[in-house]
C-alpha atoms as a PDB file:
ATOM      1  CA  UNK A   1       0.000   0.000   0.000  1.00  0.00           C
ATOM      2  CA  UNK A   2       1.298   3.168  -1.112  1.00  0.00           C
ATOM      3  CA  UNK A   3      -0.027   6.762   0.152  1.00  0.00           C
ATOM      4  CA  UNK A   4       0.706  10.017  -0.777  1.00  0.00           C
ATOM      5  CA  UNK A   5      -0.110  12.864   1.721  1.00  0.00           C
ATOM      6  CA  UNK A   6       0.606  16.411   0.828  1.00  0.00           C
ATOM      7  CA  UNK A   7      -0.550  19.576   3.106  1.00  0.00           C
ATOM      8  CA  UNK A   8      -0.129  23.269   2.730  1.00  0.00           C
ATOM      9  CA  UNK A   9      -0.488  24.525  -0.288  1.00  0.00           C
ATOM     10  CA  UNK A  10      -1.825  27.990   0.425  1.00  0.00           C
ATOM     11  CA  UNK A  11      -3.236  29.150  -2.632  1.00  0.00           C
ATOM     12  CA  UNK A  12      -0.261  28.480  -4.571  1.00  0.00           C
ATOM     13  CA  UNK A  13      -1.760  26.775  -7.807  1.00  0.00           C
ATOM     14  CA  UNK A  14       1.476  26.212  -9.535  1.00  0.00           C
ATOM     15  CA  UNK A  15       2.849  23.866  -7.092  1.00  0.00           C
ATOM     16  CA  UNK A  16      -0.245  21.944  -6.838  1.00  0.00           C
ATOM     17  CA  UNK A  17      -0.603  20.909 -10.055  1.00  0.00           C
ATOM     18  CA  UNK A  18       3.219  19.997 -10.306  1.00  0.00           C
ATOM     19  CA  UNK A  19       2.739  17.860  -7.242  1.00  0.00           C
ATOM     20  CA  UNK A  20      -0.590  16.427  -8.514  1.00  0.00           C
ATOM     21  CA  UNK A  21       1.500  15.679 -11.582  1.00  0.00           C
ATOM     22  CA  UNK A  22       4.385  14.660  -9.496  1.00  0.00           C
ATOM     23  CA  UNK A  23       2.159  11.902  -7.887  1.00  0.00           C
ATOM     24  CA  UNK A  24       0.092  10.630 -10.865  1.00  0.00           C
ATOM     25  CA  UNK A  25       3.101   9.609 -11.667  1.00  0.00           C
ATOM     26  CA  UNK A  26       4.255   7.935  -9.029  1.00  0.00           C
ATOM     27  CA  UNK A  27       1.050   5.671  -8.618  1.00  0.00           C
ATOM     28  CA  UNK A  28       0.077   5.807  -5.188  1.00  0.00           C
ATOM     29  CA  UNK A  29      -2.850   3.198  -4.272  1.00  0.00           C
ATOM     30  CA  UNK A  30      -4.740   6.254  -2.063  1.00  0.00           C
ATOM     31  CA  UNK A  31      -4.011  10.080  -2.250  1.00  0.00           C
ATOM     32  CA  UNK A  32      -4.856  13.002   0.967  1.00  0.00           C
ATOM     33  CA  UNK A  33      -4.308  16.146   1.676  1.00  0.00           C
ATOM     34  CA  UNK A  34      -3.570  17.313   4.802  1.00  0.00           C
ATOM     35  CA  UNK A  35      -4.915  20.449   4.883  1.00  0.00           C
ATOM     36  CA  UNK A  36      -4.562  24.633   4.697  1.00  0.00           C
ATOM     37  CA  UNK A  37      -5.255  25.241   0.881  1.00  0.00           C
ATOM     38  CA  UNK A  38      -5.955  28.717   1.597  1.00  0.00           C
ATOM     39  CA  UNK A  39      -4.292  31.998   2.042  1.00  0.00           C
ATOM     40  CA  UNK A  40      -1.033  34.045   1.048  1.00  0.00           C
ATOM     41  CA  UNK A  41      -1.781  33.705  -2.749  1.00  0.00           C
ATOM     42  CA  UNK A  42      -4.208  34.770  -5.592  1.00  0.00           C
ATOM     43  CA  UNK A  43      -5.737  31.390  -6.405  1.00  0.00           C
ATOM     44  CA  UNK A  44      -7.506  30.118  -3.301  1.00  0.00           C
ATOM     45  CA  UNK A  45     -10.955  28.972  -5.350  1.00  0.00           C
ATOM     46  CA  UNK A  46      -8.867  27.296  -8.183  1.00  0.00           C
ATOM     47  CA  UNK A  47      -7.055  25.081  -5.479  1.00  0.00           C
ATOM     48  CA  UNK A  48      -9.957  24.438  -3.454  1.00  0.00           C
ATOM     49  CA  UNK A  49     -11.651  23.177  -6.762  1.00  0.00           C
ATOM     50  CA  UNK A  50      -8.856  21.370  -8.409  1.00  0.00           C
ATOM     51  CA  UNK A  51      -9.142  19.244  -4.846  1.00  0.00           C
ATOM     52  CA  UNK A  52     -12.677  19.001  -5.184  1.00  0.00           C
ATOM     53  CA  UNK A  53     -12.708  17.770  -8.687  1.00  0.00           C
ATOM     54  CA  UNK A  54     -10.427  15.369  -8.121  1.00  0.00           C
ATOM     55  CA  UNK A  55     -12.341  13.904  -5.207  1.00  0.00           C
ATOM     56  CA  UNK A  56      -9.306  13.674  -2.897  1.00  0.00           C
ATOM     57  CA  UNK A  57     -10.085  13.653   0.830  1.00  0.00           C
ATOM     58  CA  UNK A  58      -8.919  16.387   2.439  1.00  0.00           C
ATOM     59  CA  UNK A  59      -8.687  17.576   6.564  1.00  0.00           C
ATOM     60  CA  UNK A  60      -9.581  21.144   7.497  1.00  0.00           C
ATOM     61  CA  UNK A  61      -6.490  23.111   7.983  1.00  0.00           C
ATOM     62  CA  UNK A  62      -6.223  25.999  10.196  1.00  0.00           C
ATOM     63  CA  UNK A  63      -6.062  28.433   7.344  1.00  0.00           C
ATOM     64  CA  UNK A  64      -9.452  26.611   5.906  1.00  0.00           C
ATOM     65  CA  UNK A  65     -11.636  26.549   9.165  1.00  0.00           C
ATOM     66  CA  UNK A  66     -10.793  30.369   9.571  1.00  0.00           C
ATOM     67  CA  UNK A  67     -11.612  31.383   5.928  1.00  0.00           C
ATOM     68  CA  UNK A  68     -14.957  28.841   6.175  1.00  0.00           C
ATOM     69  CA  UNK A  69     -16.219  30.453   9.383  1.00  0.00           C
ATOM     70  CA  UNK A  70     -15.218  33.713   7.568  1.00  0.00           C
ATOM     71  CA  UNK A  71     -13.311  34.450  10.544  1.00  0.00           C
ATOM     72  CA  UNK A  72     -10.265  37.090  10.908  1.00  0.00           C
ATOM     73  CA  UNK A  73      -8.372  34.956  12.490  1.00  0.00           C
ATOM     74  CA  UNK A  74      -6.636  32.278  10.561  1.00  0.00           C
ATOM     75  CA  UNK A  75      -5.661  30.632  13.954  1.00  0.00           C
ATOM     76  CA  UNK A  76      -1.374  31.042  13.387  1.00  0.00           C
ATOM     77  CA  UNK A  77       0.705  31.595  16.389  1.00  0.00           C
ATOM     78  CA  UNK A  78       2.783  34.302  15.201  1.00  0.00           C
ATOM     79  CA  UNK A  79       5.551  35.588  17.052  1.00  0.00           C
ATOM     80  CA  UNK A  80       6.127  38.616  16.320  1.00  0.00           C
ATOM     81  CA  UNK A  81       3.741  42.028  15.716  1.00  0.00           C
ATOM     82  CA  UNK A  82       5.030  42.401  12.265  1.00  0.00           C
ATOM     83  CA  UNK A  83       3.947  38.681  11.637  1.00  0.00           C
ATOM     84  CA  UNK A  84       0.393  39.250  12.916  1.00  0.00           C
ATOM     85  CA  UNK A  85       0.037  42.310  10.556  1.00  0.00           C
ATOM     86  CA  UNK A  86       1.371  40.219   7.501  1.00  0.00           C
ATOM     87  CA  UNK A  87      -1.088  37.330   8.256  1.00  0.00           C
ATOM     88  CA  UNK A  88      -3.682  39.793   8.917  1.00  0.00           C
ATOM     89  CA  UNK A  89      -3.482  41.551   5.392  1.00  0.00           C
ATOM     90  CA  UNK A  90      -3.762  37.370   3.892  1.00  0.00           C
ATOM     91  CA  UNK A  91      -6.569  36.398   5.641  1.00  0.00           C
ATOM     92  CA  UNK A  92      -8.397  39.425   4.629  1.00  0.00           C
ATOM     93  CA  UNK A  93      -7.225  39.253   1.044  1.00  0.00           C
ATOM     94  CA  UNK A  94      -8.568  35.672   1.341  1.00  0.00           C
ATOM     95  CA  UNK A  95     -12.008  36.487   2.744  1.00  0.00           C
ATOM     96  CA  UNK A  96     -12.370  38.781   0.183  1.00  0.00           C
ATOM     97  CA  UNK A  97     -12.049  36.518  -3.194  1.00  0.00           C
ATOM     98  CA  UNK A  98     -13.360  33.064  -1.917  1.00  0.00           C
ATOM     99  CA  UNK A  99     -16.456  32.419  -3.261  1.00  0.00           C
ATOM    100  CA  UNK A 100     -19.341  31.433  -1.563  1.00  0.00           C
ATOM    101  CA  UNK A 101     -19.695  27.522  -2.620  1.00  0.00           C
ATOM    102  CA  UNK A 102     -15.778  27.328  -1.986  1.00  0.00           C
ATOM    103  CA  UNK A 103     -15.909  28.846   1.499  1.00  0.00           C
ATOM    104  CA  UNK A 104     -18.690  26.682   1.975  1.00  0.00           C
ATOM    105  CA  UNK A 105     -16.629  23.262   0.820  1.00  0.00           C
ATOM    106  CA  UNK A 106     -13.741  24.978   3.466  1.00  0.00           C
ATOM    107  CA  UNK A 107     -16.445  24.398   6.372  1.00  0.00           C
ATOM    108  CA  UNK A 108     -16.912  20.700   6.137  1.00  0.00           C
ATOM    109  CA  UNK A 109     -13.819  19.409   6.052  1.00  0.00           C
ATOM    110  CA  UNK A 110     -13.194  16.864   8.574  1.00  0.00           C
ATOM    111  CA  UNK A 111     -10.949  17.602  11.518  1.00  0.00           C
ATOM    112  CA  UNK A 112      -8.695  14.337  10.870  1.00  0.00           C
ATOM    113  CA  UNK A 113      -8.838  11.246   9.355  1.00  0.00           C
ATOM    114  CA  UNK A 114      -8.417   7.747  10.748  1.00  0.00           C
ATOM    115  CA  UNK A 115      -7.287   4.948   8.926  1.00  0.00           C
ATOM    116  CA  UNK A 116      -6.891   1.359  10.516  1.00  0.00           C
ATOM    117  CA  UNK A 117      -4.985  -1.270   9.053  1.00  0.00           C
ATOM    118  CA  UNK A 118      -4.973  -4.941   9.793  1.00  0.00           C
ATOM    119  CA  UNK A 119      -1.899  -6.189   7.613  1.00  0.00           C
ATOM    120  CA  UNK A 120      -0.955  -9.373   9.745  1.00  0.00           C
ATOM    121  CA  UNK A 121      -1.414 -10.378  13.367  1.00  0.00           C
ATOM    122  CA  UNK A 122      -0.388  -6.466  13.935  1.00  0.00           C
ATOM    123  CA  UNK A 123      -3.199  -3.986  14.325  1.00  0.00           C
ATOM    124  CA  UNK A 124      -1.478  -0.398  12.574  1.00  0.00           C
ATOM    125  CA  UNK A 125      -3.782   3.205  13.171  1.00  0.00           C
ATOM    126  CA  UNK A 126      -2.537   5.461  10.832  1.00  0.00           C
ATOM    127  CA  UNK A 127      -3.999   8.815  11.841  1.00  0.00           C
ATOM    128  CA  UNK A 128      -4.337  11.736   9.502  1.00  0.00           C
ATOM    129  CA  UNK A 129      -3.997  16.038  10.967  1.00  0.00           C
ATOM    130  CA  UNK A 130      -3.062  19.112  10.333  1.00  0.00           C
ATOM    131  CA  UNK A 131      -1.826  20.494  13.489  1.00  0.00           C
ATOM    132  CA  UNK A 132      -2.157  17.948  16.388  1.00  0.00           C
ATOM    133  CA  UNK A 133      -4.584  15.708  17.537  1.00  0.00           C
ATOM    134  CA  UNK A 134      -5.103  17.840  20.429  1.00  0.00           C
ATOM    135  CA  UNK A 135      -5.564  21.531  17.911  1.00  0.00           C
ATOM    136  CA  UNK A 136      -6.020  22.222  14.451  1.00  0.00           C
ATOM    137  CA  UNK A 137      -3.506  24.852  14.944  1.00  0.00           C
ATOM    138  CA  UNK A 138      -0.521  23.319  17.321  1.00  0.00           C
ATOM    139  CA  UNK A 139       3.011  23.198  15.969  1.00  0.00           C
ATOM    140  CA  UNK A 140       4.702  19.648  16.379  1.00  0.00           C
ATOM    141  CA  UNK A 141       8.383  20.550  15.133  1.00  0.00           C
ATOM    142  CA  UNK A 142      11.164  18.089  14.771  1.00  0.00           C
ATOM    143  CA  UNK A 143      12.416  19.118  18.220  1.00  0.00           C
ATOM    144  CA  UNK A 144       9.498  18.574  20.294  1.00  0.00           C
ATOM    145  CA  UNK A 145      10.687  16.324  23.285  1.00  0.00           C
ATOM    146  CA  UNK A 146      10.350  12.766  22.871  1.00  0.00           C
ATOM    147  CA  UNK A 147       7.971  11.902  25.789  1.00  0.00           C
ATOM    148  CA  UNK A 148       5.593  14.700  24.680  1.00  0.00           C
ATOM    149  CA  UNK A 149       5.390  13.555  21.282  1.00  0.00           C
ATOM    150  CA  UNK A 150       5.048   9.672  22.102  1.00  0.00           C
ATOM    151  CA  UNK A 151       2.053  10.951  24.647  1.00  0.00           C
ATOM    152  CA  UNK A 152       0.126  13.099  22.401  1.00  0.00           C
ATOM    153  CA  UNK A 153       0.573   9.766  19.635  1.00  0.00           C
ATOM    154  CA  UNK A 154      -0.522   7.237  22.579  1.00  0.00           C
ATOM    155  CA  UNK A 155      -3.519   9.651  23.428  1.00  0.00           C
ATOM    156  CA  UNK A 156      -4.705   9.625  20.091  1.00  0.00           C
ATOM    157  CA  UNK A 157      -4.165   5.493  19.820  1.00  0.00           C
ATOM    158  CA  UNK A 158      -1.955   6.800  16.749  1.00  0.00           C
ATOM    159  CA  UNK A 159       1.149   4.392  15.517  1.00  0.00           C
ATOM    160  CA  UNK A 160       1.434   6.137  12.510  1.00  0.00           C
ATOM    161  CA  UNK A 161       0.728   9.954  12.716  1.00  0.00           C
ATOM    162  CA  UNK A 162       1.398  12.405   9.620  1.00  0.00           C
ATOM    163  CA  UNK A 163       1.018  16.191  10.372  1.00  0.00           C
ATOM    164  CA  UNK A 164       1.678  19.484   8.296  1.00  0.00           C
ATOM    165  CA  UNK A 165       1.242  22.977   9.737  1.00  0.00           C
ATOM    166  CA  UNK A 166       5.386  23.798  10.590  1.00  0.00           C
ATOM    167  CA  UNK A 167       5.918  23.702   6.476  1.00  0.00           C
ATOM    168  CA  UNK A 168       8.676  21.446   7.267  1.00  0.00           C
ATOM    169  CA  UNK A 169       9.338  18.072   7.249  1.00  0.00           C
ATOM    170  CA  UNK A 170      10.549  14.981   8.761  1.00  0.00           C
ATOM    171  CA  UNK A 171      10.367  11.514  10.112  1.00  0.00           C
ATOM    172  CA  UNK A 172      11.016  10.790  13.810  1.00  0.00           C
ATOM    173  CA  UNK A 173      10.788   7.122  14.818  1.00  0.00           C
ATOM    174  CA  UNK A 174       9.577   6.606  18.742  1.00  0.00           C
ATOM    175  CA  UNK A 175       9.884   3.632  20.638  1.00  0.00           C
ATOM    176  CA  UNK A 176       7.839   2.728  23.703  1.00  0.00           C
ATOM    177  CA  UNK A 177       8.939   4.299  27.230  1.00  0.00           C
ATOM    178  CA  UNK A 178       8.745   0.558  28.440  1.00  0.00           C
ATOM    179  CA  UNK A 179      11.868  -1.323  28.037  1.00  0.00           C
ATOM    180  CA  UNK A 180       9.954  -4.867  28.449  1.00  0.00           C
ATOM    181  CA  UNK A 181       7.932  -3.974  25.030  1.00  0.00           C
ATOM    182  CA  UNK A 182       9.199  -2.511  21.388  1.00  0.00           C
ATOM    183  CA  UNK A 183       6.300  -0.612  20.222  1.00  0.00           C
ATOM    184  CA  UNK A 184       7.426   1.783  17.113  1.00  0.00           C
ATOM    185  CA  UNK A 185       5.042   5.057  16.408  1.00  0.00           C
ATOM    186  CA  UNK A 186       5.810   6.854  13.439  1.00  0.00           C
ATOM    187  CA  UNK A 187       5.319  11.085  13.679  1.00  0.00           C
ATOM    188  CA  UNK A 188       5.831  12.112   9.918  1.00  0.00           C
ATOM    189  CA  UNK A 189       5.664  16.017   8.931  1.00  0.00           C
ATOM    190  CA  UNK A 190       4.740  16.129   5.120  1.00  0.00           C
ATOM    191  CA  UNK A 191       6.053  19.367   4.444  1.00  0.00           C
ATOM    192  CA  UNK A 192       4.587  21.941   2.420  1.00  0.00           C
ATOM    193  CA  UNK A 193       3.249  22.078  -1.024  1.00  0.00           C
ATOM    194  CA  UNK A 194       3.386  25.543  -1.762  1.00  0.00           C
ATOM    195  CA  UNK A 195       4.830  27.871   1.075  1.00  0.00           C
ATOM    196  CA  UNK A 196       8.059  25.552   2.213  1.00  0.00           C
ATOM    197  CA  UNK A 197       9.828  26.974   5.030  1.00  0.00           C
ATOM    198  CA  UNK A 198      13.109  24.411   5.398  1.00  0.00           C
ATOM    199  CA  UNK A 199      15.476  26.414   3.191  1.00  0.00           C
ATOM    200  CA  UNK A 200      14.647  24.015   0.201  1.00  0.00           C
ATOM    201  CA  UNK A 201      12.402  26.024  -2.473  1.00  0.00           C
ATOM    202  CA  UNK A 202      10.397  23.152  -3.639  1.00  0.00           C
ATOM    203  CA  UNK A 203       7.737  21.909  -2.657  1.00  0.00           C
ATOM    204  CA  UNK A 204       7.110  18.291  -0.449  1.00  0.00           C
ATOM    205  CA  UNK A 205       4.797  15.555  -0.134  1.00  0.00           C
ATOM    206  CA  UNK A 206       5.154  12.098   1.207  1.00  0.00           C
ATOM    207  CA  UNK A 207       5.454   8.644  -0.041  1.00  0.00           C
ATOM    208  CA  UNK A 208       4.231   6.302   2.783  1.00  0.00           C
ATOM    209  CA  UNK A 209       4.852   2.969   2.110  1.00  0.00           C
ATOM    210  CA  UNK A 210       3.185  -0.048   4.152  1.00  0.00           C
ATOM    211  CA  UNK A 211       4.301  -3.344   3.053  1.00  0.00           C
ATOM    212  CA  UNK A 212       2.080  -7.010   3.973  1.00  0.00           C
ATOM    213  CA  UNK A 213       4.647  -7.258   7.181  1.00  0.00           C
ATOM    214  CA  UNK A 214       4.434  -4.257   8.614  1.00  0.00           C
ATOM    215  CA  UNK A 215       4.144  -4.151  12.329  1.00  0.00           C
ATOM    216  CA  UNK A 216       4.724  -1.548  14.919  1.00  0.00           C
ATOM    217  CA  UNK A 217       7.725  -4.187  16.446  1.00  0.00           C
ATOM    218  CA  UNK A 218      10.183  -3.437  13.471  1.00  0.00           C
ATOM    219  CA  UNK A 219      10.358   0.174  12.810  1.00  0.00           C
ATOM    220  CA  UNK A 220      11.974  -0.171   9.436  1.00  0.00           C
ATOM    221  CA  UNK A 221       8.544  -1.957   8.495  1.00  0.00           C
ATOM    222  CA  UNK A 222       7.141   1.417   7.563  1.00  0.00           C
ATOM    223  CA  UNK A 223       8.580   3.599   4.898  1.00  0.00           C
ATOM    224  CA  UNK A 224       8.141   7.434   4.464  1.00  0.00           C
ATOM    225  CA  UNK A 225       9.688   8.988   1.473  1.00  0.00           C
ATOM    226  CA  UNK A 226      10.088  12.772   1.210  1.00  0.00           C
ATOM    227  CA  UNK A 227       9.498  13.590  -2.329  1.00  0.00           C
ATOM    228  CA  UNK A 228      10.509  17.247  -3.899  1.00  0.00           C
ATOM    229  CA  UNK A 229       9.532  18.429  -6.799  1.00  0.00           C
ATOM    230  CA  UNK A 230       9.897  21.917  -9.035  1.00  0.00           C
ATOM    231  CA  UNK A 231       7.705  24.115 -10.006  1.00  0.00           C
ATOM    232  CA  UNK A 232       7.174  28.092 -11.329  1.00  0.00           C
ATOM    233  CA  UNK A 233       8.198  29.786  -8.491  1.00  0.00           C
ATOM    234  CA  UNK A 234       8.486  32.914 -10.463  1.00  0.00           C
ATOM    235  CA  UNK A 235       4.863  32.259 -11.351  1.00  0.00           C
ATOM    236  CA  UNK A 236       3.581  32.196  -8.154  1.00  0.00           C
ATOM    237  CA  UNK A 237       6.055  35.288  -6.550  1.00  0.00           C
ATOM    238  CA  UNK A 238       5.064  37.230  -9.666  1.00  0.00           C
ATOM    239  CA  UNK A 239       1.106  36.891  -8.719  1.00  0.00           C
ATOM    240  CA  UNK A 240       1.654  38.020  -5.419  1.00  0.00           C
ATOM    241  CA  UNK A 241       3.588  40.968  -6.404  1.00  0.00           C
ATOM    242  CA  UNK A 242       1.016  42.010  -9.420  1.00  0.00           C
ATOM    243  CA  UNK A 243      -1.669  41.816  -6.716  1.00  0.00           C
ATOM    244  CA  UNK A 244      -2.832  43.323  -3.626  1.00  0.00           C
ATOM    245  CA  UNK A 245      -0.406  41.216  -1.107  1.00  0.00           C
ATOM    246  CA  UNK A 246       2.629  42.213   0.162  1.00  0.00           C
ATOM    247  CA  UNK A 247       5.781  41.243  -1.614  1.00  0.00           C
ATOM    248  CA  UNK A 248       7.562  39.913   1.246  1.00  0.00           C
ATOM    249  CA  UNK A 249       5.201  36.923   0.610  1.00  0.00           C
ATOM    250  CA  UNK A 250       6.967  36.028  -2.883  1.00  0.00           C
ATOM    251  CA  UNK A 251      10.842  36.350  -1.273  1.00  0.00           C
ATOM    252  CA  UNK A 252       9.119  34.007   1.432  1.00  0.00           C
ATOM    253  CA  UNK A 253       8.649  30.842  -1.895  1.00  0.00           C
ATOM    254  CA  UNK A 254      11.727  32.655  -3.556  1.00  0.00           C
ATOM    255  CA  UNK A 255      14.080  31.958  -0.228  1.00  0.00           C
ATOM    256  CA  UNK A 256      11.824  29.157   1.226  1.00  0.00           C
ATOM    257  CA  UNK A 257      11.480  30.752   4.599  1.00  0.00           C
END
């Protein structure tokens, strides 16, 4: 079973259709998206319906329950003033050019999805989110400390756990806290479709690969394969700077940051 999981696109349509391409190509048995398809670009209606038409099941990001509710308030935790004002002037931007049946679409997204696989004697719970389990809009970055990360997993009943939201990915391997018992949980970040923020200007989805033998007792059992691919980047910095958002938006996909 192969599964390709791709998450924050934000608007940019030039990266999603070179990672739709990307993974047509690759022939994955299932295809989701993660979430936030919304904000920081010109084409939030033409991603929302290239998702739709395609019938691929997508989670609520945080971007996509603000801009559904029509909020202000696209639910980031940014750290600075200056980074409130820039996120301010894209969810308004946002509200402001989603249509009606679009917005709508935004508002029922699910808040995760659950998968559970019985491959062998092994029971596997692959759990899709954007943020966390716990919030739509909680970072989980690489660093987080191990026993907080293997908690919020074992809350959740989660083995296999793949997240977006940070806009940068990776693959941490847990084992259980109890030295009498190997239990493996997988926390994969899928990166970022179309607003990276590793240092790496294109975008990311991932591969997950889960073979007839895969068990949470052999951690190697599970694959996840981070796949980049190119796209216009000039495209998509050029629309933001022709429009009405700021331009430190376009150095942001031109510097990855």
């Amino acid at each position: 079973m192969r599964i390709a999981l791709f998450s924050d696109i934000h608007a940019n349509l030039p990266a999603l259709k070179a990672c739709l391409k990307s993974i047509e190509e690759q022939k994955p048995d299932a295809v989701y998206c993660l979430g936030d398809l919304v904000g920081y670009n010109i084409w939030p209606n033409e991603v929302i319906n290239e998702i739709r038409q395609r019938g691929i099941p997508t989670i609520a990001g945080n971007y996509d329950f603000g801009i559904g509710r029509a909020s202000d308030d696209c639910g980031c935790a940014y750290k600075t003033d200056h980074d409130k004002d820039m996120g301010k002037i894209s969810v308004l931007f946002t509200n402001s050019i989603v249509k009606e049946g679009e917005r709508k679409y935004l508002r029922t997204l699910p808040a995760h999805i659950r998968l559970e696989f019985q491959l062998n004697e092994d029971k596997m719970n692959l759990l899709l989110v954007h943020g966390s389990p716990r919030r739509i809009n909680e970072y989980l970055f690489e660093d987080r400390e191990e026993k907080s990360l293997w908690r919020i997993m074992e809350q959740a009943d989660a083995d296999i756990m793949c997240f977006g939201h940070t806009h940068k990915p990776y693959h941490r391997v847990l084992n259980s806290m109890d030295e009498n018992k190997n239990h493996f949980r997988h926390a994969i970040n899928i990166g970022s479709v179309g607003k990276p923020k590793d240092g790496d200007t294109r975008g990311c989805y991932v591969m997950l690969t889960l073979h007839e033998f895969s068990n949470t007792k052999v951690a190697e059992s599970i694959e996840a394969e981070f796949v980049r691919f190119e796209y216009d980047i000039e495209k998509a910095a050029k629309a933001i700077e022709d429009g009405l958002l700021p331009g430190e938006y376009a150095e942001m996909l031109r510097k990855a940051y």
